[in-house]
N, C-alpha and C. Protein backbone atom coordinates (compact mmCIF):
# COMPACT_ATOMS: atom_id res chain seq x y z
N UNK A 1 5.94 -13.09 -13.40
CA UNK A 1 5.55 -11.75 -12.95
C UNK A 1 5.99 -10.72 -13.98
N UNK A 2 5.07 -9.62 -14.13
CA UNK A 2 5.22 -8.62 -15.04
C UNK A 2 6.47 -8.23 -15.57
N UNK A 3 6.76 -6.26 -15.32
CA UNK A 3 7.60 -5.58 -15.41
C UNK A 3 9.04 -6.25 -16.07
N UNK A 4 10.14 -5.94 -16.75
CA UNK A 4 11.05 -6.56 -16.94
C UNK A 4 11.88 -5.76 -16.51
N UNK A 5 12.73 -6.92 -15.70
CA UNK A 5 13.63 -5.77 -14.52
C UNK A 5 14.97 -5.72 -15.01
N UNK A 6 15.51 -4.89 -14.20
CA UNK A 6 16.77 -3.85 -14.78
C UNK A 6 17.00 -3.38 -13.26
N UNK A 7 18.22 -3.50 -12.81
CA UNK A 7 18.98 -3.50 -12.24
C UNK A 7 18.72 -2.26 -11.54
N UNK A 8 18.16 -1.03 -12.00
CA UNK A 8 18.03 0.23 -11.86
C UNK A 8 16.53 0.92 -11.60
N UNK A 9 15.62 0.02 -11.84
CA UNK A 9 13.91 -0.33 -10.99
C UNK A 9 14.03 -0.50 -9.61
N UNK A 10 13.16 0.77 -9.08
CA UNK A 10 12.87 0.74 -7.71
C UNK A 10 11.64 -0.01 -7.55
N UNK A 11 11.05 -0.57 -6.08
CA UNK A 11 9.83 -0.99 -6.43
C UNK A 11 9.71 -0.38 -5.34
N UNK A 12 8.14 -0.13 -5.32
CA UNK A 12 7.46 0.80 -3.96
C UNK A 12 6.37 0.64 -3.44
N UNK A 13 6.46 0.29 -1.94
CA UNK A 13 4.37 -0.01 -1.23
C UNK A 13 4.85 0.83 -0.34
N UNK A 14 3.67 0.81 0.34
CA UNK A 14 3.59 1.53 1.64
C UNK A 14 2.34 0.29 2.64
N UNK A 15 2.67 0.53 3.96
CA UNK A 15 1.73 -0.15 4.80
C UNK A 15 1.24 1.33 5.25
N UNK A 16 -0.21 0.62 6.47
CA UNK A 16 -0.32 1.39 7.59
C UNK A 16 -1.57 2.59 7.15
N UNK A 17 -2.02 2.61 5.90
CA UNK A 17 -2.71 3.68 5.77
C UNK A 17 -4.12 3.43 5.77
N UNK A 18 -4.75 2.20 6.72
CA UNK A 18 -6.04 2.51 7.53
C UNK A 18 -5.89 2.17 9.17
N UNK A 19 -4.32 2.18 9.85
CA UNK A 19 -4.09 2.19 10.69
C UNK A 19 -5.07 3.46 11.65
N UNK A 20 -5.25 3.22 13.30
CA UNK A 20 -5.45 5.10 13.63
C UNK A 20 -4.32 5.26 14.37
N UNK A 21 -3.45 4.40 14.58
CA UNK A 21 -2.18 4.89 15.49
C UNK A 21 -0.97 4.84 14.69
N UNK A 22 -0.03 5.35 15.00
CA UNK A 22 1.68 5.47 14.48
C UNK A 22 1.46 5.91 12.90
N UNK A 23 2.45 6.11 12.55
CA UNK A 23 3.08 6.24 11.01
C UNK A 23 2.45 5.68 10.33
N UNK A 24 2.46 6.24 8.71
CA UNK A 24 2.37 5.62 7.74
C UNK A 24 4.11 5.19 7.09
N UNK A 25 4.48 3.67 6.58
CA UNK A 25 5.58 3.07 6.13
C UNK A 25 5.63 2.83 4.98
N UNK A 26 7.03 3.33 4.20
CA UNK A 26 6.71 2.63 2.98
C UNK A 26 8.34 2.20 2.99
N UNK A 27 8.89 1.65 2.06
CA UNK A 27 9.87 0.49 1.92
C UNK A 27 9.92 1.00 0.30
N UNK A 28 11.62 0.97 0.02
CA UNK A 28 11.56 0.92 -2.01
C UNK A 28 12.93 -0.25 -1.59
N UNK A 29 12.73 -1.19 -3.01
CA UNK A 29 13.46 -2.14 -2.66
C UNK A 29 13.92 -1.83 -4.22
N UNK A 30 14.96 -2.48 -4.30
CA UNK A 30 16.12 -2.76 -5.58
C UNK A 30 16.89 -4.34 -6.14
N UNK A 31 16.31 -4.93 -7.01
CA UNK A 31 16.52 -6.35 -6.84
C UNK A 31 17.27 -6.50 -8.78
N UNK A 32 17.75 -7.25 -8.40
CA UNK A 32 18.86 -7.43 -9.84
C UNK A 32 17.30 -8.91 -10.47
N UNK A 33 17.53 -8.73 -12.01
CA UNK A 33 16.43 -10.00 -12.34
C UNK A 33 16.64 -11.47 -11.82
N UNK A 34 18.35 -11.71 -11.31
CA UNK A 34 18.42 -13.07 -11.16
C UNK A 34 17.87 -13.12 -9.27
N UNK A 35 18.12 -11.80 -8.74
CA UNK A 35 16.97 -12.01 -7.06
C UNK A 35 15.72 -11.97 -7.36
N UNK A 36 15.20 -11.52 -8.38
CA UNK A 36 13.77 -11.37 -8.47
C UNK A 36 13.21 -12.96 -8.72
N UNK A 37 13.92 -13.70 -9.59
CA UNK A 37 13.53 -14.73 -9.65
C UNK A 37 13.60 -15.41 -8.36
N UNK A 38 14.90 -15.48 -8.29
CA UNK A 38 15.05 -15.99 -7.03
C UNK A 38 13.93 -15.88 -5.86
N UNK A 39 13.47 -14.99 -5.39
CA UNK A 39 12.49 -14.40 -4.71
C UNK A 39 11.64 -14.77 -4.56
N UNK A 40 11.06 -14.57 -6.04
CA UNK A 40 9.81 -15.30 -6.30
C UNK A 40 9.61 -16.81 -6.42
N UNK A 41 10.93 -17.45 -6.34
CA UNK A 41 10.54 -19.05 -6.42
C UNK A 41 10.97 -18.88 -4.22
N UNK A 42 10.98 -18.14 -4.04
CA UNK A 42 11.45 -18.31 -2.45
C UNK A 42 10.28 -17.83 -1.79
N UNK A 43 9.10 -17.53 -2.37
CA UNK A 43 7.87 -17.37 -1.87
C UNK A 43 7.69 -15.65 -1.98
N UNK A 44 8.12 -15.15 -2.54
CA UNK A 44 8.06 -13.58 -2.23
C UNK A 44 6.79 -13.23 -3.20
N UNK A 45 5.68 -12.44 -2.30
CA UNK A 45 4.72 -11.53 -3.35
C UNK A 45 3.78 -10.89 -2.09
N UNK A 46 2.34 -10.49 -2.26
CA UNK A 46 1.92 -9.54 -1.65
C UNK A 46 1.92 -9.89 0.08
N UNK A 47 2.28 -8.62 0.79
CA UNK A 47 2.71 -9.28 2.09
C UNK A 47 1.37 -9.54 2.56
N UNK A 48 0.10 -9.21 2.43
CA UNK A 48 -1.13 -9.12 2.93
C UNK A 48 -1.87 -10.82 2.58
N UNK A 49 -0.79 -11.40 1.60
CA UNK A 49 -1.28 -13.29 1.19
C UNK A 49 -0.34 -14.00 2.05
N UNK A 50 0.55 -13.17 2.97
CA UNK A 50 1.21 -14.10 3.57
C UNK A 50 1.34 -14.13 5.42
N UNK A 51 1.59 -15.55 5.61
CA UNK A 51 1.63 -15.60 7.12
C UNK A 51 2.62 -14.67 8.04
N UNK A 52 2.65 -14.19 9.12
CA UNK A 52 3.70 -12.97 9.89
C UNK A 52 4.64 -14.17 10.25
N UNK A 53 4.78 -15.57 10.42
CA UNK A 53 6.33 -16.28 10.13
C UNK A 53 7.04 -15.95 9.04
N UNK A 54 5.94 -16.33 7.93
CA UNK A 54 6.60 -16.30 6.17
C UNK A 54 7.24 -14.91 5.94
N UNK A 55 6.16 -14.00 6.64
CA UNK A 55 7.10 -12.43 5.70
C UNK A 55 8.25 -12.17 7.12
N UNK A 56 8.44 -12.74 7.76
CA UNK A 56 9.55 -12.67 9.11
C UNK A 56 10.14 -13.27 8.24
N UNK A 57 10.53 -14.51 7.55
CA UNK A 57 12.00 -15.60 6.86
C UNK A 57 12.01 -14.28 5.77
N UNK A 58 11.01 -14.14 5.09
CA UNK A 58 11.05 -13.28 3.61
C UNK A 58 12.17 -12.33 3.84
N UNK A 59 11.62 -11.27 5.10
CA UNK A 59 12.38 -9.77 5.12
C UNK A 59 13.70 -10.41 5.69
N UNK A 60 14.38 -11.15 5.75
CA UNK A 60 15.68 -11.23 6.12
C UNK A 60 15.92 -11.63 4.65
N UNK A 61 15.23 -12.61 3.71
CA UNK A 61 15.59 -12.95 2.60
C UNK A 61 16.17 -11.60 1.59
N UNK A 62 15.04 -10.73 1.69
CA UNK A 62 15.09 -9.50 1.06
C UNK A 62 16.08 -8.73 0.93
N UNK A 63 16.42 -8.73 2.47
CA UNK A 63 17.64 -7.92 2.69
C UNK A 63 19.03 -8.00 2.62
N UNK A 64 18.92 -9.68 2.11
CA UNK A 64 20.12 -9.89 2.07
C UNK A 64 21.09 -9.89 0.07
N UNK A 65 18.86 -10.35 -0.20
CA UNK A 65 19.29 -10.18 -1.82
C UNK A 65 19.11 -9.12 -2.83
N UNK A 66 18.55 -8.27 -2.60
CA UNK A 66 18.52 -6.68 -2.91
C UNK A 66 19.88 -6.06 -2.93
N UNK A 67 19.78 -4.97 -4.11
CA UNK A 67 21.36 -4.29 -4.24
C UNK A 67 20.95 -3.24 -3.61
N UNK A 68 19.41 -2.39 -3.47
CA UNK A 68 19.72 -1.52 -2.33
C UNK A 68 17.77 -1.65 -1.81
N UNK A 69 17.67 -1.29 -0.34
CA UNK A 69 16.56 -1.02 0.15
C UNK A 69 16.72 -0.03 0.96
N UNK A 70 15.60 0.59 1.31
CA UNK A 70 15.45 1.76 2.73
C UNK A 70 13.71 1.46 2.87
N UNK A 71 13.73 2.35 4.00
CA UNK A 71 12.27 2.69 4.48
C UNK A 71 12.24 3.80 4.52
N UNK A 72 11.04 4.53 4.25
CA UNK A 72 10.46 5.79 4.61
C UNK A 72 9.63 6.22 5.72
N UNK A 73 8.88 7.04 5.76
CA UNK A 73 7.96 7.17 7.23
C UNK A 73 7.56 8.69 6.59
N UNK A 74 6.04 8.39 7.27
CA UNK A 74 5.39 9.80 7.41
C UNK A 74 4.37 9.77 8.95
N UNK A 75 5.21 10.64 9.38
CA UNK A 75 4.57 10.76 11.07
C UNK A 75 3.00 11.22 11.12
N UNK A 76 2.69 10.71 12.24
CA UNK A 76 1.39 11.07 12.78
C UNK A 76 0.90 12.72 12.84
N UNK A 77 1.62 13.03 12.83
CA UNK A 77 1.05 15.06 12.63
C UNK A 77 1.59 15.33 11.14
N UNK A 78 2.33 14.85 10.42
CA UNK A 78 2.18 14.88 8.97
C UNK A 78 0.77 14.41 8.09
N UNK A 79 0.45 12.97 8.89
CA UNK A 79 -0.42 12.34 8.30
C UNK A 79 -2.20 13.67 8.64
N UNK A 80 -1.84 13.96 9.83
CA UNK A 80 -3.24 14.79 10.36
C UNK A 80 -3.01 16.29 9.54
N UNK A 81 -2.03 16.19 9.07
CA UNK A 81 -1.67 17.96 8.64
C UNK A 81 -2.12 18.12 6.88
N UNK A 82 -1.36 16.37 6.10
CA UNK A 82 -1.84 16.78 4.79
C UNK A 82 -2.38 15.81 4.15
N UNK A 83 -2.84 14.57 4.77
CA UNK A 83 -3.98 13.63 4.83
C UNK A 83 -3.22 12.29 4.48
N UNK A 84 -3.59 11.15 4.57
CA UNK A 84 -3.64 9.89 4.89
C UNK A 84 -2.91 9.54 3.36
N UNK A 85 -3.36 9.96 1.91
CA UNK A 85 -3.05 9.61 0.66
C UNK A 85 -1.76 10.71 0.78
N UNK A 86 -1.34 11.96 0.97
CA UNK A 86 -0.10 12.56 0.51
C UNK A 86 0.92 11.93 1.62
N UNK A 87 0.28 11.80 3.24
CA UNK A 87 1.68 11.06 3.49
C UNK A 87 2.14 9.97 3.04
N UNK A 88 1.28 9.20 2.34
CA UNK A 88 1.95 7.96 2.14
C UNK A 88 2.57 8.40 0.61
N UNK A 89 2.52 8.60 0.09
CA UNK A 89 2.95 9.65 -1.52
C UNK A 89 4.55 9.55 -0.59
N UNK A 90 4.35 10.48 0.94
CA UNK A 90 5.64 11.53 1.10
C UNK A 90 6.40 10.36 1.75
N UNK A 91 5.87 9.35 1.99
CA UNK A 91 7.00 8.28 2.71
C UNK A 91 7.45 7.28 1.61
N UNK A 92 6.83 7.08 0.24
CA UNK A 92 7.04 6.58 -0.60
C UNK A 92 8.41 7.44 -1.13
N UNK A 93 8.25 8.81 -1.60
CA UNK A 93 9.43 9.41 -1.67
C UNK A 93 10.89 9.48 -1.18
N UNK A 94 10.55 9.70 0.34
CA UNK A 94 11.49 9.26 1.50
C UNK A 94 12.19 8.36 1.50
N UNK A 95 11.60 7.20 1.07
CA UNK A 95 12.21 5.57 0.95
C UNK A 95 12.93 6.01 0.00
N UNK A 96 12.55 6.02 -1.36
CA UNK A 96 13.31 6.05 -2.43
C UNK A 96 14.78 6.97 -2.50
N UNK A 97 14.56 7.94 -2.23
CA UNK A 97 15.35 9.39 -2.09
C UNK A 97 16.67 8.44 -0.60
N UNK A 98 16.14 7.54 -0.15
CA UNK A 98 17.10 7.26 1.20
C UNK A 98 18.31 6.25 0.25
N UNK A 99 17.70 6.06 -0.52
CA UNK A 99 18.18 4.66 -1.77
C UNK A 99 20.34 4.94 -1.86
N UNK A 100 20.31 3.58 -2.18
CA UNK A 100 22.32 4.29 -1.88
C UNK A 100 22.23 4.50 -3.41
N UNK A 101 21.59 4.15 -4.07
CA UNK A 101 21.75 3.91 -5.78
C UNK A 101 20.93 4.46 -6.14
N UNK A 102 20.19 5.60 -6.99
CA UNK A 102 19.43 6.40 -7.79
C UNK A 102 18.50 5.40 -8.89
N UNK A 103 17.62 5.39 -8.75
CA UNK A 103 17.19 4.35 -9.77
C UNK A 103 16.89 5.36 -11.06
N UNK A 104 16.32 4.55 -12.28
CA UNK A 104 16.24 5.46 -13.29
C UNK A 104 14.69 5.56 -13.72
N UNK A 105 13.98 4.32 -12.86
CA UNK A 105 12.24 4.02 -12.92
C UNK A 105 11.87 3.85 -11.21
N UNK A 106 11.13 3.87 -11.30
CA UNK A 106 10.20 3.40 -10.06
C UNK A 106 8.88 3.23 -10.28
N UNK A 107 8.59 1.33 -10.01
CA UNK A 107 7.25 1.16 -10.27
C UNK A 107 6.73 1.10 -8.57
N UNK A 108 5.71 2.21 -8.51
CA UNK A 108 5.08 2.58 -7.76
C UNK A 108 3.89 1.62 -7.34
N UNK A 109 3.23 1.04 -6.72
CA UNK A 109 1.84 0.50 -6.17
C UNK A 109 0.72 1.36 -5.78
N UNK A 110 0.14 0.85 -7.30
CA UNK A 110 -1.26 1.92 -7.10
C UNK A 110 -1.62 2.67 -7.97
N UNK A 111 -2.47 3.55 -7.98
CA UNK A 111 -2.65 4.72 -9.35
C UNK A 111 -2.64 6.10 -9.03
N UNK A 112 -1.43 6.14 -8.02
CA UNK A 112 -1.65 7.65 -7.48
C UNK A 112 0.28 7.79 -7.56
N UNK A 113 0.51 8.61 -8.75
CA UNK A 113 2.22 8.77 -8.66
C UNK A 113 2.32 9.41 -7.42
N UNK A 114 3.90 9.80 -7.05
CA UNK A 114 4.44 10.66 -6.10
C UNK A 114 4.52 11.94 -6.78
N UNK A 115 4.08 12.92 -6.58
CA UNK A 115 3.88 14.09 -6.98
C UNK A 115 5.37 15.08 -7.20
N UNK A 116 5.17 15.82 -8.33
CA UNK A 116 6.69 16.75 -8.20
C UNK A 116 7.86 16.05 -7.72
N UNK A 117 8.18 14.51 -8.21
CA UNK A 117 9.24 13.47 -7.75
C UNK A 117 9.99 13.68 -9.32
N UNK A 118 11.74 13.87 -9.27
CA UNK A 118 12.14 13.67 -9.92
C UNK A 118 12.75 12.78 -11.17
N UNK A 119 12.69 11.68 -10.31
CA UNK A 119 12.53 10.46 -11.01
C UNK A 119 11.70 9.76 -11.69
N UNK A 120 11.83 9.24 -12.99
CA UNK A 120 10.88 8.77 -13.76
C UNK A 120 10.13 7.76 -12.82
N UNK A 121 8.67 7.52 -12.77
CA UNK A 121 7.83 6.55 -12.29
C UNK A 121 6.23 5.98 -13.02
N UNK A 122 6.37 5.16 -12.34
CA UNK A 122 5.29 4.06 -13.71
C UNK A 122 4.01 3.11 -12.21
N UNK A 123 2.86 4.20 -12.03
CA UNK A 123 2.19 3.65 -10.86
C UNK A 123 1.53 2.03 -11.56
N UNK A 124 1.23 0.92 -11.10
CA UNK A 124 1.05 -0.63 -11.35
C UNK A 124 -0.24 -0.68 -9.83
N UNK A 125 -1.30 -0.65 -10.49
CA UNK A 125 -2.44 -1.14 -9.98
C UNK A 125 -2.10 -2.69 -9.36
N UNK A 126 -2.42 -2.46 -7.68
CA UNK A 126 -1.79 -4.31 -7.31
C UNK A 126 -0.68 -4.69 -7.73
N UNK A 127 0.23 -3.74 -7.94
CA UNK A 127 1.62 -4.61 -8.23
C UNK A 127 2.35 -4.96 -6.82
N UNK A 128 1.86 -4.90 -5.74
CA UNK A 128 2.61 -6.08 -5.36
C UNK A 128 1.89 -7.38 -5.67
N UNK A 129 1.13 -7.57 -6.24
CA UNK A 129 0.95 -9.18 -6.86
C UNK A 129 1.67 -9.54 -8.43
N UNK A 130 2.32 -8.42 -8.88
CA UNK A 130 2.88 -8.60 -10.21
C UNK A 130 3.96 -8.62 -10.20
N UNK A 131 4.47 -7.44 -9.36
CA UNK A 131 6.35 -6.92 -9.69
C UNK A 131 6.59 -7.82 -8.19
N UNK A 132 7.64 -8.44 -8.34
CA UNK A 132 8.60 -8.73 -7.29
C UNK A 132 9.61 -7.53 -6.95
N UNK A 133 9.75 -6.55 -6.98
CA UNK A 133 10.34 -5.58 -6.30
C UNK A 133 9.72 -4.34 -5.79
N UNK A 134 7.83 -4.67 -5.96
CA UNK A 134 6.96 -3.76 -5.01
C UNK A 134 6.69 -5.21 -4.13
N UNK A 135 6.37 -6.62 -4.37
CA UNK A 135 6.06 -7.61 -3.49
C UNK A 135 7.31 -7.12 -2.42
N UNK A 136 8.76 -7.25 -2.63
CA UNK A 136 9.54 -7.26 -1.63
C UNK A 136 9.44 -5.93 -0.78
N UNK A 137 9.06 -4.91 -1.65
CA UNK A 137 8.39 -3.66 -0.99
C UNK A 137 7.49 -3.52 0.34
N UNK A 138 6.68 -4.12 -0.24
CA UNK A 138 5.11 -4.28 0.88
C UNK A 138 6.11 -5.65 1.92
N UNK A 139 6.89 -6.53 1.69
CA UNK A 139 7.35 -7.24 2.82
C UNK A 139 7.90 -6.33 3.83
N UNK A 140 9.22 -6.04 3.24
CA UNK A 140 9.87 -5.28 4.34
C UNK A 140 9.23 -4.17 4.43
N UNK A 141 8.58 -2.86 4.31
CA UNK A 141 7.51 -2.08 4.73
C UNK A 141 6.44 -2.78 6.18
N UNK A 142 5.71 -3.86 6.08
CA UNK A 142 4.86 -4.76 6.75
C UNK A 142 5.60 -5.04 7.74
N UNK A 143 6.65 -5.95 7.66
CA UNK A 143 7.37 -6.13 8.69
C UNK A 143 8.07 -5.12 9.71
N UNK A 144 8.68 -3.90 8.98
CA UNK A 144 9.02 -3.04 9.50
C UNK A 144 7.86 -2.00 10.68
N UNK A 145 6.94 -1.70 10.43
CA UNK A 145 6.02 -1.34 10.80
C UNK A 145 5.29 -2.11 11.78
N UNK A 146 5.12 -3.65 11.62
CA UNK A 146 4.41 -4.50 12.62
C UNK A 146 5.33 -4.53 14.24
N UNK A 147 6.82 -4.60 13.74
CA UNK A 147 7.80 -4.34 14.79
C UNK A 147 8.24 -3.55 15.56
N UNK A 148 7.76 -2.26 15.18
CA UNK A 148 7.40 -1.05 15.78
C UNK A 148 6.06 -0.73 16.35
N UNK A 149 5.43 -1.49 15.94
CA UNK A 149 4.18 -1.60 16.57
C UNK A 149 4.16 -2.19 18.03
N UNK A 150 4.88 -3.38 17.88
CA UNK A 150 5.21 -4.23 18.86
C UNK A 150 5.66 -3.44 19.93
N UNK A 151 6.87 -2.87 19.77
CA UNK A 151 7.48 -2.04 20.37
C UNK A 151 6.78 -0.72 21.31
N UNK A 152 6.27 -0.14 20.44
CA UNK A 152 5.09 1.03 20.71
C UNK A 152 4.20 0.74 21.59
N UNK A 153 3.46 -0.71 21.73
CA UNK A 153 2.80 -1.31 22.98
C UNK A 153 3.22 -0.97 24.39
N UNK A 154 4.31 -1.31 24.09
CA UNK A 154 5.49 -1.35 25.89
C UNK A 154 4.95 0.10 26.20
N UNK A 155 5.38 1.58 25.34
CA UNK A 155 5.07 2.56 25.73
C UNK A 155 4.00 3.54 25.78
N UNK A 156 2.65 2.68 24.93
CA UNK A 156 1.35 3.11 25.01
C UNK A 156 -0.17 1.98 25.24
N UNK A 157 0.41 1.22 26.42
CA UNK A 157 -0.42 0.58 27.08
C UNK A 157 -1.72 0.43 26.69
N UNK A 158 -2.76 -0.23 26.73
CA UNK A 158 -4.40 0.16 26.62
C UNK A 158 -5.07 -0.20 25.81
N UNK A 159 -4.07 -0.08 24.43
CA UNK A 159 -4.48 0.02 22.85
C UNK A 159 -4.22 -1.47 22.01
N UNK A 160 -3.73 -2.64 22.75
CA UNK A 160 -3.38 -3.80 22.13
C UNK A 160 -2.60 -3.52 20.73
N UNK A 161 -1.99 -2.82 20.70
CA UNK A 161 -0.96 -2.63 19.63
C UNK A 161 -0.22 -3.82 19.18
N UNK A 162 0.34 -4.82 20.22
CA UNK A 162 1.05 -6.00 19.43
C UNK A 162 0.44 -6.32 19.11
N UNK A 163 -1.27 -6.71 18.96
CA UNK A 163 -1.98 -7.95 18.61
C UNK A 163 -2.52 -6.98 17.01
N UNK A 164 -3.54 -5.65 17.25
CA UNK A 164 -3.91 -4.98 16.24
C UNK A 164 -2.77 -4.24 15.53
N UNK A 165 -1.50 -4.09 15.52
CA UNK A 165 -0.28 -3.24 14.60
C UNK A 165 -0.98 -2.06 14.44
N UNK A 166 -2.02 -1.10 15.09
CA UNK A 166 -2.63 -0.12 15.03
C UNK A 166 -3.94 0.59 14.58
N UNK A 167 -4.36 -0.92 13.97
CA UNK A 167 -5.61 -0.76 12.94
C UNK A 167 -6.74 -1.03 13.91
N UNK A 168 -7.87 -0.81 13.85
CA UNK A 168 -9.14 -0.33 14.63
C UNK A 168 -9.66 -1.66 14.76
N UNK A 169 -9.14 -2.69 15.46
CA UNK A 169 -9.64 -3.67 16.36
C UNK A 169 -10.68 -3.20 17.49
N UNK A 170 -11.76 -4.20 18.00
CA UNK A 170 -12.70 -3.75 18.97
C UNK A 170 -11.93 -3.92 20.04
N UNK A 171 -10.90 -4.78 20.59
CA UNK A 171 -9.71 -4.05 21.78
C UNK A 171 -9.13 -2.71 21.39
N UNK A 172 -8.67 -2.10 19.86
CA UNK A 172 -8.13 -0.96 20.22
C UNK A 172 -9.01 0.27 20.48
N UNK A 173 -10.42 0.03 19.74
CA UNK A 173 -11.31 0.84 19.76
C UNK A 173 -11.98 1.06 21.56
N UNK A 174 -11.82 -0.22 22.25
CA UNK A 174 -12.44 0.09 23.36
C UNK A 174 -11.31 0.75 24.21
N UNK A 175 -9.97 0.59 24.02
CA UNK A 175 -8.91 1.37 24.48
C UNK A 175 -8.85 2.52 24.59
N UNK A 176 -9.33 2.70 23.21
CA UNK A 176 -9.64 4.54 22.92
C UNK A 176 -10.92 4.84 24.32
N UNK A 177 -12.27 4.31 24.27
CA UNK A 177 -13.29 4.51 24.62
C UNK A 177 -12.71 4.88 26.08
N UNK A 178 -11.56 4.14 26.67
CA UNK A 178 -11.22 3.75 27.80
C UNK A 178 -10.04 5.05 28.49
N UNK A 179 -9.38 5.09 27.31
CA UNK A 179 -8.22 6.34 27.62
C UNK A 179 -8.22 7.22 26.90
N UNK A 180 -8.77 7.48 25.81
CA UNK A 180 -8.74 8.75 24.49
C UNK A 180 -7.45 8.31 23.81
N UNK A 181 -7.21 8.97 23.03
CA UNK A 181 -6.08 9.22 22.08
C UNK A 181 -4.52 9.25 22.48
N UNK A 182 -4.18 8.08 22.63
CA UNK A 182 -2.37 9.12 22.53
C UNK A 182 -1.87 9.93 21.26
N UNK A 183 -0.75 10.59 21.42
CA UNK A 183 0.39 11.07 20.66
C UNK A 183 -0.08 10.89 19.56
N UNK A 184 -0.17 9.27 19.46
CA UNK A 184 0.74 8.77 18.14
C UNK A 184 -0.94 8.05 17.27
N UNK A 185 -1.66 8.47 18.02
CA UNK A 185 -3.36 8.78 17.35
C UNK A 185 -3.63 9.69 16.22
N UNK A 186 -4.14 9.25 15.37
CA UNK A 186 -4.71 10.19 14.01
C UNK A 186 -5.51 10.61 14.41
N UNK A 187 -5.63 12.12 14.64
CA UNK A 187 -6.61 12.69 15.37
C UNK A 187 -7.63 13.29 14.01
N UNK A 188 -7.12 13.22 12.84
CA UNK A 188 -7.89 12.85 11.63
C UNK A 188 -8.67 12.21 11.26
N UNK A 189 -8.74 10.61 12.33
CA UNK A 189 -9.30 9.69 11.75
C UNK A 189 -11.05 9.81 12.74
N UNK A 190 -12.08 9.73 12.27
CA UNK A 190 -13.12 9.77 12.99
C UNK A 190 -12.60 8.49 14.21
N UNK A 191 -12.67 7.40 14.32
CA UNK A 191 -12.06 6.60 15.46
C UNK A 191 -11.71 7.53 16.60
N UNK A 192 -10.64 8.40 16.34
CA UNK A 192 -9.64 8.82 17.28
C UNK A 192 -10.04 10.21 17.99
N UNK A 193 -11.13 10.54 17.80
CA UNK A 193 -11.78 12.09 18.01
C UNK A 193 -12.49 11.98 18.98
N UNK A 194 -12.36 10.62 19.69
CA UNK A 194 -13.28 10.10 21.03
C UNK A 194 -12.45 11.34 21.89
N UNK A 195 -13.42 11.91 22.87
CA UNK A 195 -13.33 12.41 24.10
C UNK A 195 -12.51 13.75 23.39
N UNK A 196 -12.57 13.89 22.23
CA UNK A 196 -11.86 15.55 22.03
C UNK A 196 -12.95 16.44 22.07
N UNK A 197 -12.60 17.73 22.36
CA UNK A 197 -13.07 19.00 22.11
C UNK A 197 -13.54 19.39 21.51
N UNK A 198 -15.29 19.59 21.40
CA UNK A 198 -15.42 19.71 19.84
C UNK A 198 -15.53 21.02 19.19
């Protein structure tokens, strides 16, 4: 895998951003070169090639071999207020900025930097299939987010949230058809504008 790591490389994904319910997540992870290897011979790379057992063993793997991780979040009236691409920008930030250790790079996922971010950054088209410290990114991000999803079910009924993690399944879509929008609905997203005011 690409990048040559240094102790002081953040890596960065985000989930969740064609979800219509909850947050957008992003995750910056921090891995020394001998976890990265490690990692990567332990199955670690894009969480979207892997089974929800595999990235369940992974994100405990992650967390135990990383010198630092956090998560970020950009809420549902953030996401409707300054659109779907800057919250995830602003939860990518969040993560990083939560970091116990300051990195001195951050390879970002994607071709869209974090805007007015102080820290040097280097966006990597698909790097979670390249860098092992955006792969461990998009794990714990994925996981983090699917588990809250889970969770979020118990208290917004209707929407099959454990099964869809928020994304526009024909159970969540007929949910909508069935109850309108909760809360935690992108009222941004055409999907979610069922039964509003026009």
């Amino acid at each position: 895998m690409g990048y040559k790591h240094h102790p002081q490389i953040a890596g960065v994904d985000e989930v969740g951003r064609g979800a219509l319910f909850g947050p957008v997540v992003a995750a910056a992870v921090m891995l020394s070169p001998v976890a990265a290897n490690q990692l990567v011979k332990a199955g670690v790379k894009d969480s979207k090639q892997l089974r929800t057992s595999e990235r369940e063993i992974l994100y405990e793997i992650i967390k135990s071999q990383a010198i630092a991780f956090q998560i970020g979040m950009a809420s549902v009236r953030e996401i409707d207020r300054i659109n779907i691409l800057q919250a995830s920008l602003l939860a990518m930030r969040r993560a990083i900025q939560r970091l116990s250790i300051q990195p001195e790079l951050c390879l970002v996922d994607g071709n869209r930097p974090i805007p007015n971010f102080f820290i040097p950054q280097r966006t990597i088209i698909k790097g979670d299939q390249t860098e092992p410290a955006i792969a461990a990114a998009s794990i714990l991000a994925k996981v983090w987010r699917d588990r809250l999803m889970v969770r979020l079910d118990q208290r917004y009924p209707g929407y099959h949230l454990a099964s869809n993690k928020g994304y526009g399944s024909r159970a969540h879509l007929q949910g909508l058809q069935a109850l309108g929008p909760s809360v935690q609905h992108r009222l941004s997203f055409a999907p979610c504008q069922i039964g509003l005011p026009l």
